[in-house]
N, C-alpha and C. Protein backbone atom coordinates (compact mmCIF):
# COMPACT_ATOMS: atom_id res chain seq x y z
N UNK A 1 -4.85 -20.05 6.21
CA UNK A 1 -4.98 -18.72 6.74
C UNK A 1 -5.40 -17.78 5.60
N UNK A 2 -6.30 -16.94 5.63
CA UNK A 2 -6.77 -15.99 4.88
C UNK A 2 -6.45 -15.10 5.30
N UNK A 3 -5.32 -13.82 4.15
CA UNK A 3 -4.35 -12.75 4.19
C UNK A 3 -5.12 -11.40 3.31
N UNK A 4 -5.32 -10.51 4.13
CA UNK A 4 -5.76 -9.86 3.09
C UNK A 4 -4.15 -8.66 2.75
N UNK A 5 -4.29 -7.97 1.65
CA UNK A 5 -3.00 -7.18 1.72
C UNK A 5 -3.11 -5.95 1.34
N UNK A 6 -2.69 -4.74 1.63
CA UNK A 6 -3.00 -3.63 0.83
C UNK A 6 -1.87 -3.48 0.01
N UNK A 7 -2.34 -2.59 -0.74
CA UNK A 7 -1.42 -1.90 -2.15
C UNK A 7 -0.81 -0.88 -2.04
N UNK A 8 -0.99 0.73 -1.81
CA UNK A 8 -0.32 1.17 -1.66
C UNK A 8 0.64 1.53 -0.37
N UNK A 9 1.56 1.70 -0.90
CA UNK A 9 2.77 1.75 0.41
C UNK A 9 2.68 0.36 1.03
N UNK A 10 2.55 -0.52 0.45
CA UNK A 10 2.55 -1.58 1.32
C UNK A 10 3.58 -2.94 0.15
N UNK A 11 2.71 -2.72 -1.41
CA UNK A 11 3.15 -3.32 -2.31
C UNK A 11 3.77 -2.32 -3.11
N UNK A 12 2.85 -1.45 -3.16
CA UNK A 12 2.94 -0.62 -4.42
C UNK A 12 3.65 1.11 -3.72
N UNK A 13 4.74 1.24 -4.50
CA UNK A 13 5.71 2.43 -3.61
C UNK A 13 4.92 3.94 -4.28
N UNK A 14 3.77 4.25 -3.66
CA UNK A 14 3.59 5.33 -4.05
C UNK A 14 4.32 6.75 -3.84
N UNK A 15 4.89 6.74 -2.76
CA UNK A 15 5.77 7.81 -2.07
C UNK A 15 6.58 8.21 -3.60
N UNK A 16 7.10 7.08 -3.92
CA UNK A 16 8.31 7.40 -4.87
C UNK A 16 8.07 8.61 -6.09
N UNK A 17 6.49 7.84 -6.54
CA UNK A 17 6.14 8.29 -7.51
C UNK A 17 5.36 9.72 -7.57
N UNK A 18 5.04 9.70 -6.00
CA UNK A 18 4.50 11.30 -6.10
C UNK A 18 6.00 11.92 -5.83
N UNK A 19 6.98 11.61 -5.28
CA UNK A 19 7.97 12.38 -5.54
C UNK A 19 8.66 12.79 -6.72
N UNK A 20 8.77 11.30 -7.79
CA UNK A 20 9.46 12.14 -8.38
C UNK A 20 8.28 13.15 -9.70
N UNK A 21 6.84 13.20 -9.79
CA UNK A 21 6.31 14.10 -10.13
C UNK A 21 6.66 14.86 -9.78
N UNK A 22 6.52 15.20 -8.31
CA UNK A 22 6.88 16.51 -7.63
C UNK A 22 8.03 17.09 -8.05
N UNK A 23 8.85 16.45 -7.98
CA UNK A 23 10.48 16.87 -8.07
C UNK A 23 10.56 17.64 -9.51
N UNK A 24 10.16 16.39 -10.60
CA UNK A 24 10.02 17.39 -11.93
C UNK A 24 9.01 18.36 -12.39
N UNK A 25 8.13 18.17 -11.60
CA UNK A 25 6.91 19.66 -11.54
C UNK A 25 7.16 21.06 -10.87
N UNK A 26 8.42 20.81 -9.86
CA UNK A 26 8.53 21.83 -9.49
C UNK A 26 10.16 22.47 -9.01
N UNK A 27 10.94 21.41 -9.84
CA UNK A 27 12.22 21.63 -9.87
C UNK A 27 12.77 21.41 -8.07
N UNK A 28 12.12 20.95 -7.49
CA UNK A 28 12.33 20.47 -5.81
C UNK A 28 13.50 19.06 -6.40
N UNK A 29 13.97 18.78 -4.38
CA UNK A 29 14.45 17.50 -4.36
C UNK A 29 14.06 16.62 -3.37
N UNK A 30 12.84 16.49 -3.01
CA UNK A 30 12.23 16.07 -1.80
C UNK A 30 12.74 14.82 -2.23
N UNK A 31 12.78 14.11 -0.84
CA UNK A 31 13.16 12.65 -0.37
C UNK A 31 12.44 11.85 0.35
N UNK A 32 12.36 11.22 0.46
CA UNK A 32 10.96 9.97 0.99
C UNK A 32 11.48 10.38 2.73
N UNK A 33 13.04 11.31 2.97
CA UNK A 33 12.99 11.47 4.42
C UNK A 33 12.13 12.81 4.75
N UNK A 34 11.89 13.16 3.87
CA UNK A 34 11.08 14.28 4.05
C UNK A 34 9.64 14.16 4.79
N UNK A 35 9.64 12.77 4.49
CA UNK A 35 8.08 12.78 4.82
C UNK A 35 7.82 12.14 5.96
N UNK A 36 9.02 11.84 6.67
CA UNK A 36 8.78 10.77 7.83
C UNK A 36 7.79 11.52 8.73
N UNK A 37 6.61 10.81 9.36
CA UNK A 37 5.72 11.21 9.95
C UNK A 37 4.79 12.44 9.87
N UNK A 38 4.23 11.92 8.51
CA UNK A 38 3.86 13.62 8.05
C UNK A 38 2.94 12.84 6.83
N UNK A 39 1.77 12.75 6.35
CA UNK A 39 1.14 12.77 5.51
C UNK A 39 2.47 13.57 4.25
N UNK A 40 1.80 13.60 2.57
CA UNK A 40 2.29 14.12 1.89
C UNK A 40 1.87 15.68 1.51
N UNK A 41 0.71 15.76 2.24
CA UNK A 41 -0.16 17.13 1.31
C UNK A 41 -0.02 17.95 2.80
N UNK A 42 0.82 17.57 4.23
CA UNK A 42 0.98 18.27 5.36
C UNK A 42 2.19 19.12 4.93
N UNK A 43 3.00 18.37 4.30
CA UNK A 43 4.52 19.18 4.60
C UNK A 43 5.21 19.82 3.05
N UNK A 44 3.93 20.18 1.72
CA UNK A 44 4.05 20.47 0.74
C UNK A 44 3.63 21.98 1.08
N UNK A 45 4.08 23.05 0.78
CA UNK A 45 3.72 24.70 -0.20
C UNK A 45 2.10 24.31 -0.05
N UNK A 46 1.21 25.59 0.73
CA UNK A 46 -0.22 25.38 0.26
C UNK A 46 -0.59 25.74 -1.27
N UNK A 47 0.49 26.26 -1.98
CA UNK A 47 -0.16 26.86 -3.22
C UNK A 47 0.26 25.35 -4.34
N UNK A 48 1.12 24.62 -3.64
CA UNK A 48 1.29 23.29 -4.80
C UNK A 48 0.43 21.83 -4.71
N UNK A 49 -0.93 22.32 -3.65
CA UNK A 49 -1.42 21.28 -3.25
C UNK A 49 -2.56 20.46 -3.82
N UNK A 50 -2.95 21.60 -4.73
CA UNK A 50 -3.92 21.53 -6.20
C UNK A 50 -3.41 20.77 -7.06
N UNK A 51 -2.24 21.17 -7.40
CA UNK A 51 -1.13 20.50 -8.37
C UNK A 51 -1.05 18.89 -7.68
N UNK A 52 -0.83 18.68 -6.58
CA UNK A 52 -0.38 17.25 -5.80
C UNK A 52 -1.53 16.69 -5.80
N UNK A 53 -3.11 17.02 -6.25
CA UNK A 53 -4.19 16.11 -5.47
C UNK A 53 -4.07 16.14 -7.28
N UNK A 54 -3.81 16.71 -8.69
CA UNK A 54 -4.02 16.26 -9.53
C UNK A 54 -3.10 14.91 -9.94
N UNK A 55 -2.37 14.69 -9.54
CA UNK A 55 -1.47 13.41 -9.58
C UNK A 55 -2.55 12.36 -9.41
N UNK A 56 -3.22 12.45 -8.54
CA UNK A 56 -4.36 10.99 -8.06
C UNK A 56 -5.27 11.16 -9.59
N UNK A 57 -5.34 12.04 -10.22
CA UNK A 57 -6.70 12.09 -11.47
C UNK A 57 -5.50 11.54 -12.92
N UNK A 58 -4.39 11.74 -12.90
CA UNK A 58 -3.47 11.92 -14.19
C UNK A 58 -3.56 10.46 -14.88
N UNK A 59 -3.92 9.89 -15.60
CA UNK A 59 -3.59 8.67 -16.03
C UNK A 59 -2.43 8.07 -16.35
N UNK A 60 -2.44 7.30 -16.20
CA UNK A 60 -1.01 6.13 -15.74
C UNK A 60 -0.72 6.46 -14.50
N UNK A 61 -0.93 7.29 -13.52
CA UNK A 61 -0.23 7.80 -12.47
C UNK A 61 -0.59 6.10 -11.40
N UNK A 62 -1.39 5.75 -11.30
CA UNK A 62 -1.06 4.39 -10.39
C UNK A 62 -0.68 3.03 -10.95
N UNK A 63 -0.32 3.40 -12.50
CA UNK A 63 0.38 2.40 -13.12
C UNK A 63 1.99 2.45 -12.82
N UNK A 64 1.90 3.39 -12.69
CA UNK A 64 3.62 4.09 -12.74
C UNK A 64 4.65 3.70 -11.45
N UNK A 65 3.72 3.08 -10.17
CA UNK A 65 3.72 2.67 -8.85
C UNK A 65 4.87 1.56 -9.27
N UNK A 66 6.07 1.50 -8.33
CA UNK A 66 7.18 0.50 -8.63
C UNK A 66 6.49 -0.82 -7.45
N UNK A 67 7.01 -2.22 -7.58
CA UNK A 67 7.03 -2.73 -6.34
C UNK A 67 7.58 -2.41 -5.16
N UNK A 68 7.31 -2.62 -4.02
CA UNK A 68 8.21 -2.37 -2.79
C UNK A 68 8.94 -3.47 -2.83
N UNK A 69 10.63 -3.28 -2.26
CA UNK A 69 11.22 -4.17 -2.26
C UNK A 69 11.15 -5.34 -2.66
N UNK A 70 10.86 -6.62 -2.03
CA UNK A 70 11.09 -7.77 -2.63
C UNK A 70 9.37 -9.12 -2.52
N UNK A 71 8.40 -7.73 -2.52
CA UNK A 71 7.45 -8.07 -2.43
C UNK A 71 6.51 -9.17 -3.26
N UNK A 72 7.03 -8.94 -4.45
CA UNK A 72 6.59 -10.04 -5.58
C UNK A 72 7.07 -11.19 -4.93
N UNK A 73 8.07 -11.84 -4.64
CA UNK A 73 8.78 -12.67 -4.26
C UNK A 73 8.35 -13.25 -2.97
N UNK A 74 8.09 -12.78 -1.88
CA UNK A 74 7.41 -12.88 -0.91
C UNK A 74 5.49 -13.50 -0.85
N UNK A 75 4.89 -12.31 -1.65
CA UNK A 75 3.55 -12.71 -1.75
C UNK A 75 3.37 -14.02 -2.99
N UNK A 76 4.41 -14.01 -4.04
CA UNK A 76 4.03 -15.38 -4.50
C UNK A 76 4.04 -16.72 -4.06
N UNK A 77 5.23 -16.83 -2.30
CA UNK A 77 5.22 -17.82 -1.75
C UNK A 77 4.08 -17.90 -1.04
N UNK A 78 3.76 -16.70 -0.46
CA UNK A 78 2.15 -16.66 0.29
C UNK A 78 1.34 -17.25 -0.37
N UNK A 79 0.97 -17.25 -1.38
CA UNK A 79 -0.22 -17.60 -2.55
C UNK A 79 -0.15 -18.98 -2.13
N UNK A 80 1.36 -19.83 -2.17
CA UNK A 80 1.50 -21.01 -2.45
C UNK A 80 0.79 -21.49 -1.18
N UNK A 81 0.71 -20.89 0.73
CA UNK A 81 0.67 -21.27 2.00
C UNK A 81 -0.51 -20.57 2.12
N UNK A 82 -1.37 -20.11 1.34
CA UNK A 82 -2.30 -19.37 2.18
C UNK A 82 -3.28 -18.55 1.07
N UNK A 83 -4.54 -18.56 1.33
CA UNK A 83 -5.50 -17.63 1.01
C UNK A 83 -5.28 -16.02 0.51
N UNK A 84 -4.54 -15.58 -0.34
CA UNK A 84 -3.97 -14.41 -0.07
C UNK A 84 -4.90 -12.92 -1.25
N UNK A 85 -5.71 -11.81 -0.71
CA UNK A 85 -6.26 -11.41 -1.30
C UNK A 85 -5.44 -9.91 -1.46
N UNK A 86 -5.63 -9.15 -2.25
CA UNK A 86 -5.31 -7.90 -2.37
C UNK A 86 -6.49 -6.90 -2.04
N UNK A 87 -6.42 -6.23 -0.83
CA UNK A 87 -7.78 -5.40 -0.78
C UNK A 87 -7.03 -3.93 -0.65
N UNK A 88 -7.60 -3.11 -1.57
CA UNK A 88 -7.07 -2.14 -1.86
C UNK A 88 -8.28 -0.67 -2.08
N UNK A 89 -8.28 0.06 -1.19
CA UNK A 89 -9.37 1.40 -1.34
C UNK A 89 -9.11 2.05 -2.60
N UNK A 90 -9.62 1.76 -4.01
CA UNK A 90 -9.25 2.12 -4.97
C UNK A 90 -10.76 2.64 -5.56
N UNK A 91 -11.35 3.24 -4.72
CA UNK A 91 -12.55 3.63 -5.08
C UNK A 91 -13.00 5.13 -5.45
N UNK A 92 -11.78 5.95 -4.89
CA UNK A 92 -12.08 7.14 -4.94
C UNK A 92 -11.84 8.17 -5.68
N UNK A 93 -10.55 6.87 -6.23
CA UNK A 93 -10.21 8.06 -7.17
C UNK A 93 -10.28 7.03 -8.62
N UNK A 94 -10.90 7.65 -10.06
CA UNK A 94 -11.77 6.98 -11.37
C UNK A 94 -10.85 6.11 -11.96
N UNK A 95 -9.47 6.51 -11.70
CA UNK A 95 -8.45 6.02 -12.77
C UNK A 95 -7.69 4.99 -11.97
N UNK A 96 -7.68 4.99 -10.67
CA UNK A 96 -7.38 3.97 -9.42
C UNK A 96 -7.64 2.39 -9.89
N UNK A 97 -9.30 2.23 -10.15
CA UNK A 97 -9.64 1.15 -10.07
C UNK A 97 -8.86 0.70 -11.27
N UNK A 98 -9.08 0.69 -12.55
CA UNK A 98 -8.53 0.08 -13.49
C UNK A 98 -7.14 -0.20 -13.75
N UNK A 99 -6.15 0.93 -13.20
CA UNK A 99 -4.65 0.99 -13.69
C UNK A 99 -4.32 0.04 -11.90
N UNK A 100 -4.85 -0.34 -10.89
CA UNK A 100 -4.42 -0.97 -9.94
C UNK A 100 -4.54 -2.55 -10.46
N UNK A 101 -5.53 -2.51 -10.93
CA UNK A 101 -5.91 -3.73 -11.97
C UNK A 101 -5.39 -4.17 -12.80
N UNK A 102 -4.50 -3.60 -13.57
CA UNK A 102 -3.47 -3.73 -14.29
C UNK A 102 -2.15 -3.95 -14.14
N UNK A 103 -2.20 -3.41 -12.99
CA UNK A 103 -0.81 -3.36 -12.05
C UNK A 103 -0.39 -4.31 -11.61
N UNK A 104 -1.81 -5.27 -11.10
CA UNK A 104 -1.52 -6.45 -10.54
C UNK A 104 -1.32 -7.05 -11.48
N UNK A 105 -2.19 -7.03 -12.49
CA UNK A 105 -1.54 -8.42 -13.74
C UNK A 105 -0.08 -8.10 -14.06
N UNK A 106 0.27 -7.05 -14.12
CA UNK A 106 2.21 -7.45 -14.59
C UNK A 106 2.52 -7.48 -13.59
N UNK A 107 2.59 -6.94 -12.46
CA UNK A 107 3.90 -7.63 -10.94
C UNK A 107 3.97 -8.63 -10.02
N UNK A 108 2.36 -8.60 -10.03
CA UNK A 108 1.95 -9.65 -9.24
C UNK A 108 0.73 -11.11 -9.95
N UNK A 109 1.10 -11.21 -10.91
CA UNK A 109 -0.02 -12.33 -11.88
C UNK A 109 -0.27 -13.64 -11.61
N UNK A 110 -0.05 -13.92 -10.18
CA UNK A 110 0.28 -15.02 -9.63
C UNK A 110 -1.34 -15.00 -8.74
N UNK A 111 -1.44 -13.33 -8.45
CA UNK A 111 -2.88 -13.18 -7.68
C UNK A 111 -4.20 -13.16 -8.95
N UNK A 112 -4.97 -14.23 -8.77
CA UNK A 112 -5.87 -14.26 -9.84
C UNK A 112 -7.01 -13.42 -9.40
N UNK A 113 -7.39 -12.42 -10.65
CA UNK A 113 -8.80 -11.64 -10.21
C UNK A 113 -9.60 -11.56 -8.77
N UNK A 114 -9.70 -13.25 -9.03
CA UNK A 114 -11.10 -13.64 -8.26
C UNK A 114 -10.47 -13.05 -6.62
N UNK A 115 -9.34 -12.89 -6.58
CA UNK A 115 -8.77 -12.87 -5.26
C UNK A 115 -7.91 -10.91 -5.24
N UNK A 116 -8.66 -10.39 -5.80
CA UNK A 116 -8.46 -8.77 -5.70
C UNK A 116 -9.87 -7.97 -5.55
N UNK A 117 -10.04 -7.23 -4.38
CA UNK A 117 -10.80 -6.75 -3.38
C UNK A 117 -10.52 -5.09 -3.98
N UNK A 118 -10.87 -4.23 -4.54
CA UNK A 118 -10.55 -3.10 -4.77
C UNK A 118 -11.91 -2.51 -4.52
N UNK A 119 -12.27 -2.02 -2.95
CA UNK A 119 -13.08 -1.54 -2.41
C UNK A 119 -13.10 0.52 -2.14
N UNK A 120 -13.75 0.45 -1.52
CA UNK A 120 -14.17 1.90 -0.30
C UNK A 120 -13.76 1.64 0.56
N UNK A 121 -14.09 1.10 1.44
CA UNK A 121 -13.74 0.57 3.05
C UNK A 121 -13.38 -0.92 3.34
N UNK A 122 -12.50 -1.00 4.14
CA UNK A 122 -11.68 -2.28 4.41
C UNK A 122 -12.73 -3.20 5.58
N UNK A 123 -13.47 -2.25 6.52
CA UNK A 123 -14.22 -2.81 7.88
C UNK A 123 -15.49 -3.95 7.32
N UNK A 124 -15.38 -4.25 6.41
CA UNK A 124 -15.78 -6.01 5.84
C UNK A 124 -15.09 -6.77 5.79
N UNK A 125 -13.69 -6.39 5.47
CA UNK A 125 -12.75 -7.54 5.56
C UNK A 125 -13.13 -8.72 6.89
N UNK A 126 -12.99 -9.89 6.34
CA UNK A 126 -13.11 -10.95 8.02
C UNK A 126 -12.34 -11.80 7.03
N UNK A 127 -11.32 -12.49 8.28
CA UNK A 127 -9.57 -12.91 8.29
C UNK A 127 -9.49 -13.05 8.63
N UNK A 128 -7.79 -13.99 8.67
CA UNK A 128 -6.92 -13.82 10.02
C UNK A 128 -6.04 -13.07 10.21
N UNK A 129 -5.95 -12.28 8.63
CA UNK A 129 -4.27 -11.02 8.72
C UNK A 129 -5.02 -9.96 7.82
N UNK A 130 -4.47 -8.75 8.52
CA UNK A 130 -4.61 -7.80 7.35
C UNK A 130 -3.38 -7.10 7.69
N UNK A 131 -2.85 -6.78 6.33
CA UNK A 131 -1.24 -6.18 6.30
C UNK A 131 -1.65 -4.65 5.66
N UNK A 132 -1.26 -3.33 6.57
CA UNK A 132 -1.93 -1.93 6.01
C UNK A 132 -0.96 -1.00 6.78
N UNK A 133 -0.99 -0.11 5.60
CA UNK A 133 0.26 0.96 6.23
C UNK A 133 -0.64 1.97 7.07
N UNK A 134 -2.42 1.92 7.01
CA UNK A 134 -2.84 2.69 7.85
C UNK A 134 -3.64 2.32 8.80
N UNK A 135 -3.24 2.40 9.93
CA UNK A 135 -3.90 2.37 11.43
C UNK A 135 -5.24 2.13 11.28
N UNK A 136 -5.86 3.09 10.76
CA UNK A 136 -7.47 3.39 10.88
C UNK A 136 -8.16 2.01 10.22
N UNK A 137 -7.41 1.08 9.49
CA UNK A 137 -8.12 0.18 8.55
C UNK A 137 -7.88 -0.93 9.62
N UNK A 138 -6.46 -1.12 10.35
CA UNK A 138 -6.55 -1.93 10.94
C UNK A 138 -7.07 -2.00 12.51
N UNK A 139 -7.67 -1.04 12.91
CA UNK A 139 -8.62 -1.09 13.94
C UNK A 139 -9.89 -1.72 14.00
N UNK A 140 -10.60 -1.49 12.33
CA UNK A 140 -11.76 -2.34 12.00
C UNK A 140 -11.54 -3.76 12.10
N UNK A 141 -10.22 -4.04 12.39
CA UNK A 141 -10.04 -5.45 11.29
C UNK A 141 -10.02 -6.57 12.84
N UNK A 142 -11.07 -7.63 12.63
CA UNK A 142 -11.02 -8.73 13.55
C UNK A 142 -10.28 -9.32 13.91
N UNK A 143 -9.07 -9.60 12.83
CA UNK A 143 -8.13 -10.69 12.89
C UNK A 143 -6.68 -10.21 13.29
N UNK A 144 -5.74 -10.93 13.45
CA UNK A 144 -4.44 -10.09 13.43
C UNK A 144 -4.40 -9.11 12.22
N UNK A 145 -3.69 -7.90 13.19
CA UNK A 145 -2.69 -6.87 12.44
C UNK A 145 -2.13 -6.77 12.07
N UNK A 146 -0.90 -5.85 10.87
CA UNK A 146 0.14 -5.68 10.58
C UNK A 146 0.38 -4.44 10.30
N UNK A 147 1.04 -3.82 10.76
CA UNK A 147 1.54 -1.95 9.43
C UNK A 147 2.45 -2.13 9.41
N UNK A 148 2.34 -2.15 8.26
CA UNK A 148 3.54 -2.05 6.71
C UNK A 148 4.06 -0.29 7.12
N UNK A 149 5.43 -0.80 7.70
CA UNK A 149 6.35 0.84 8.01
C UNK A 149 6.20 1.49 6.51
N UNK A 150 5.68 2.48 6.59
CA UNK A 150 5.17 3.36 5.57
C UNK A 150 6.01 5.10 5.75
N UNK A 151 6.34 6.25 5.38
CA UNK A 151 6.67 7.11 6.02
C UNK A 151 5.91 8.21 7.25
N UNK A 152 4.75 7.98 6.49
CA UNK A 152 3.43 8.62 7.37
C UNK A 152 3.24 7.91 8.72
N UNK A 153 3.14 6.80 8.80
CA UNK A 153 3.28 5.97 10.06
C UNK A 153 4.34 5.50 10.96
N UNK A 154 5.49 6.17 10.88
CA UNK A 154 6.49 5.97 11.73
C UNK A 154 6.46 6.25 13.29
N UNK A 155 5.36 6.60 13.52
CA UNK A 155 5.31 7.32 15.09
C UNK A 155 4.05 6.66 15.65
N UNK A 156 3.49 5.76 15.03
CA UNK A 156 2.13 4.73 14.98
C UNK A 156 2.52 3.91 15.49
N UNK A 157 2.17 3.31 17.25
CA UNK A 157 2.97 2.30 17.49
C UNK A 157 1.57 1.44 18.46
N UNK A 158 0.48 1.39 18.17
CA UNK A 158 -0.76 0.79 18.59
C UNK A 158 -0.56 -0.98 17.75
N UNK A 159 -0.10 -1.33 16.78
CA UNK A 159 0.20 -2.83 16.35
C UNK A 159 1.05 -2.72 15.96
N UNK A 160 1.53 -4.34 15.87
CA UNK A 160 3.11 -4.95 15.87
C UNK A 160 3.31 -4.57 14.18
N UNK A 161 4.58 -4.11 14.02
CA UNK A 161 4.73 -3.53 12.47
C UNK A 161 5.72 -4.40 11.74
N UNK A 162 6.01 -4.14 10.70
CA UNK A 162 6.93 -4.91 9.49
C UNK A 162 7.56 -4.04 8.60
N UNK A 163 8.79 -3.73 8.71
CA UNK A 163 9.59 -2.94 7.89
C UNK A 163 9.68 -3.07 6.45
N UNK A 164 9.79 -4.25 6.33
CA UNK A 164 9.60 -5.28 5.08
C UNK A 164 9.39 -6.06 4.65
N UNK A 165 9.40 -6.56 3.94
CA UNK A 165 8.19 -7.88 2.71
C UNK A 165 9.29 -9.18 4.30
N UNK A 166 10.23 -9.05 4.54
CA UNK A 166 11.14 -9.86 4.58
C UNK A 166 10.48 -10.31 6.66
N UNK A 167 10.30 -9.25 7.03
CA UNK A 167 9.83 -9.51 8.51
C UNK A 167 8.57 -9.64 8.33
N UNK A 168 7.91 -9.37 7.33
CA UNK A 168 6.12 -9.46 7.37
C UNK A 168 5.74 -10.52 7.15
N UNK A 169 6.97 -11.38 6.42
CA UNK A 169 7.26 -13.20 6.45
C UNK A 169 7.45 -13.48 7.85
N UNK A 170 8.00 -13.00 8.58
CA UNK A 170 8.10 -14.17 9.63
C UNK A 170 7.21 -13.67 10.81
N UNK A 171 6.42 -12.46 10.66
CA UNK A 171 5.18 -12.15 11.56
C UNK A 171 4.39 -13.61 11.16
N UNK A 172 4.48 -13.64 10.21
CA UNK A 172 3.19 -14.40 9.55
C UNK A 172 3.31 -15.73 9.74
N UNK A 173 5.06 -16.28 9.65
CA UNK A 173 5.24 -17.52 10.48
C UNK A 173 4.77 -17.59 11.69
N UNK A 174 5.12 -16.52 12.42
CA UNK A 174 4.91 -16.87 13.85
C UNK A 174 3.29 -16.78 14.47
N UNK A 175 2.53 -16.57 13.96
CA UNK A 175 0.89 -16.80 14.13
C UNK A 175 0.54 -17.43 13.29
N UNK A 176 1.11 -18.18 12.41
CA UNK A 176 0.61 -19.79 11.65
C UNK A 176 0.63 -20.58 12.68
N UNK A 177 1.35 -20.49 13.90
CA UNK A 177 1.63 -21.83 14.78
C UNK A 177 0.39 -22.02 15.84
């Protein structure tokens, strides 16, 4: 089976990390419940939103990305059962492509180069899984679905979802058969 996977909010906990910028940029205490069903740049101050889109330009800022839960652990057994690629929209923003690239070699070094996809658009992907915390990518996508419960997508209920690394295992059992 050929898996493709996304990165942020899916592997890579970006929520966290624009929070806790936020938090020490502006003496706030926002919480990842803050954001349930709400983009991040919807439910911020319009005057701090300049400040929040410079986070995507700051360097190290997508190095700084923790794993999600127990995701390393999970996708290295995948590797072992399956085709497993990292496709990740890391195109838009300059400092994206390289520090995502990097990212993968320390958390995940099990995924070799040849098998990391750091595109523009996902609607080339052809598979049998694509695992994405956003809707719009997996509408393009031919093969089975997945969204990765993300905070922005909690009210997204068009494909079957996965809370965690831990049920997105046994989606994946259950359409191996």
């Amino acid at each position: 089976m050929t898996i493709f996977i996304d990165m942020d909010e899916v592997i890579a906990d970006a929520y966290e990390a624009f929070i806790t910028n936020y938090n020490t940029d502006f003496n706030e205490n926002l919480t990842i419940e803050d954001f349930k069903g709400a983009e991040a740049w919807e439910i911020i101050p319009q005057d701090r939103k300049k400040q929040m889109r410079k986070y995507l330009y700051t360097d190290g800022f997508f190095r700084s990305f923790k794993p999600i839960g127990n995701s390393q652990d999970v996708l290295e057994q995948l590797c072992k059962e399956h085709e497993v690629y990292i496709a990740s929209a890391a195109m838009e923003f300059p400092n994206s492509l390289k520090e995502k690239s990097d990212w993968l070699d320390e958390y995940f070094p099990f995924i070799h180069w040849k098998n990391r996809i750091l595109c523009g658009n996902k609607f080339i992907l052809k598979g049998d899984l694509l695992i994405d915390d956003r809707a719009y990518n997996l509408k393009a996508f031919n093969g089975h679905s997945l969204l990765f419960t993300s905070p922005h997508n909690i009210y997204e209920n068009s494909f079957p979802r996965a809370n965690n690394w831990d049920e997105a295992y046994q989606f994946i059992k259950s359409i191996e058969k």
